[in-house]
Protein backbone atom coordinates (compact mmCIF):
# COMPACT_ATOMS: atom_id res chain seq x y z
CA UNK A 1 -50.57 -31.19 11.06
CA UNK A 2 -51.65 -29.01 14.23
CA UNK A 3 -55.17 -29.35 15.50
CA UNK A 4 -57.29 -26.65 14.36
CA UNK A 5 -54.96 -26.43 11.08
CA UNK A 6 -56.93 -24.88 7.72
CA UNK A 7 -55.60 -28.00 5.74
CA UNK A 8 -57.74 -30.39 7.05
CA UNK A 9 -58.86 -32.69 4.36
CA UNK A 10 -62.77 -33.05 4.37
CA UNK A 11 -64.96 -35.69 2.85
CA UNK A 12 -68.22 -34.66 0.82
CA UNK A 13 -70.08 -34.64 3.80
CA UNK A 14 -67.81 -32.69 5.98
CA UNK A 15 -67.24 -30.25 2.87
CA UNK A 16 -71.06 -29.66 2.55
CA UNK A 17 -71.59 -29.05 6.22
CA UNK A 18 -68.79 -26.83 6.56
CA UNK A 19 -69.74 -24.53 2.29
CA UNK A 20 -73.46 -24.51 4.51
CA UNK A 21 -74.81 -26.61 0.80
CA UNK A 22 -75.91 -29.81 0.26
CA UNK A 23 -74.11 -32.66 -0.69
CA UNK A 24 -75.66 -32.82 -4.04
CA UNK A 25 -74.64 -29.12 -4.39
CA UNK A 26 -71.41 -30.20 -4.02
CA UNK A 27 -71.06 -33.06 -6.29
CA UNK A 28 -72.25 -30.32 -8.71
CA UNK A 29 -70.15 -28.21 -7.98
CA UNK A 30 -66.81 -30.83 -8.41
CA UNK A 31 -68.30 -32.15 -11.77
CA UNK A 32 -68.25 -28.66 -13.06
CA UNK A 33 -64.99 -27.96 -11.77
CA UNK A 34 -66.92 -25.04 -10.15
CA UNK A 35 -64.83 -26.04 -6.74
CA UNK A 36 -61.02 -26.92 -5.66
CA UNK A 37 -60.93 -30.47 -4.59
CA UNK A 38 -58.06 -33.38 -4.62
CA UNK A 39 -58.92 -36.58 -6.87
CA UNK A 40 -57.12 -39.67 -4.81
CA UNK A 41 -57.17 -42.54 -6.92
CA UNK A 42 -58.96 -45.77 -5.37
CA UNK A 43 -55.81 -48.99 -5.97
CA UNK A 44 -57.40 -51.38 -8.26
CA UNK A 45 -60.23 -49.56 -8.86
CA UNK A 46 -62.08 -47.20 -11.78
CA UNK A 47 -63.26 -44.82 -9.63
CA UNK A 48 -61.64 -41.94 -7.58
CA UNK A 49 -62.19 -40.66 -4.20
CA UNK A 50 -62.50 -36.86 -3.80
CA UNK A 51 -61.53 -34.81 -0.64
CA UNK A 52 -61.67 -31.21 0.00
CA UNK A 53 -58.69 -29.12 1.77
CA UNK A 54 -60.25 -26.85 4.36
CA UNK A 55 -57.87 -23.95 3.50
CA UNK A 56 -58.98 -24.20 -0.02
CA UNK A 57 -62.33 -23.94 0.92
CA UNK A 58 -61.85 -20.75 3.13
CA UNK A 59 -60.12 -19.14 0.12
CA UNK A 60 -62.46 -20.19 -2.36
CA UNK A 61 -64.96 -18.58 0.15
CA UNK A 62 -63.12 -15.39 0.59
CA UNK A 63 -63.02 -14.98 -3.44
CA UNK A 64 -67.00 -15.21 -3.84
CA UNK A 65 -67.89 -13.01 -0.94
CA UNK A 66 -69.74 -9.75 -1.93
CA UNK A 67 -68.74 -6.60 -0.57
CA UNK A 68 -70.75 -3.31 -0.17
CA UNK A 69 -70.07 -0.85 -2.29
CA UNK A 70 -70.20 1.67 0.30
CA UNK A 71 -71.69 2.39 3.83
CA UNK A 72 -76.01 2.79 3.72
CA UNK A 73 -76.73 6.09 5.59
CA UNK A 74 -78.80 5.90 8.49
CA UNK A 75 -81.92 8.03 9.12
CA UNK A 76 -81.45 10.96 11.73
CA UNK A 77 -84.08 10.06 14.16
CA UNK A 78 -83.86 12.49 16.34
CA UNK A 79 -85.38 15.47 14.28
CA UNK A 80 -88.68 13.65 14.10
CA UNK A 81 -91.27 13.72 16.34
């Protein structure tokens, strides 16, 4: 994988700092299935570990960002006086 590749694979920490939330947001987010993430499973273990692909991220990203509906005019200032 080439440096500065978008499928990096974050931790929760590294996830949160990068989504801009808090860890606990995050957990949230991954127990609601709110959030892509990969489940590795821990040998001889119960429990999981979860990591986050960066490229997921960015397109999970681009799908919740809000655009504007159109341009806001801007006031003609130089009439008044």
């Amino acid at each position: 994988m080439a440096p500065g590749s978008d499928d990096v694979v974050l931790n929760y920490r590294e996830a949160a700092t990068f989504l801009g939330i808090s860890e606990r947001t995050l957990e949230r987010y991954v127990r609601e299935s709110r959030i892509p993430y990969v489940r590795f499973p821990q040998r001889g273990e119960r429990r999981t570990v979860v990591r986050f692909l960066r490229s997921q991220l960015l397109q999970w990203l681009k799908q919740r960002t809000v655009r504007a509906a159109h341009a806001v005019p801007q006031p003609n200032l130089e009439g008044a006086a």
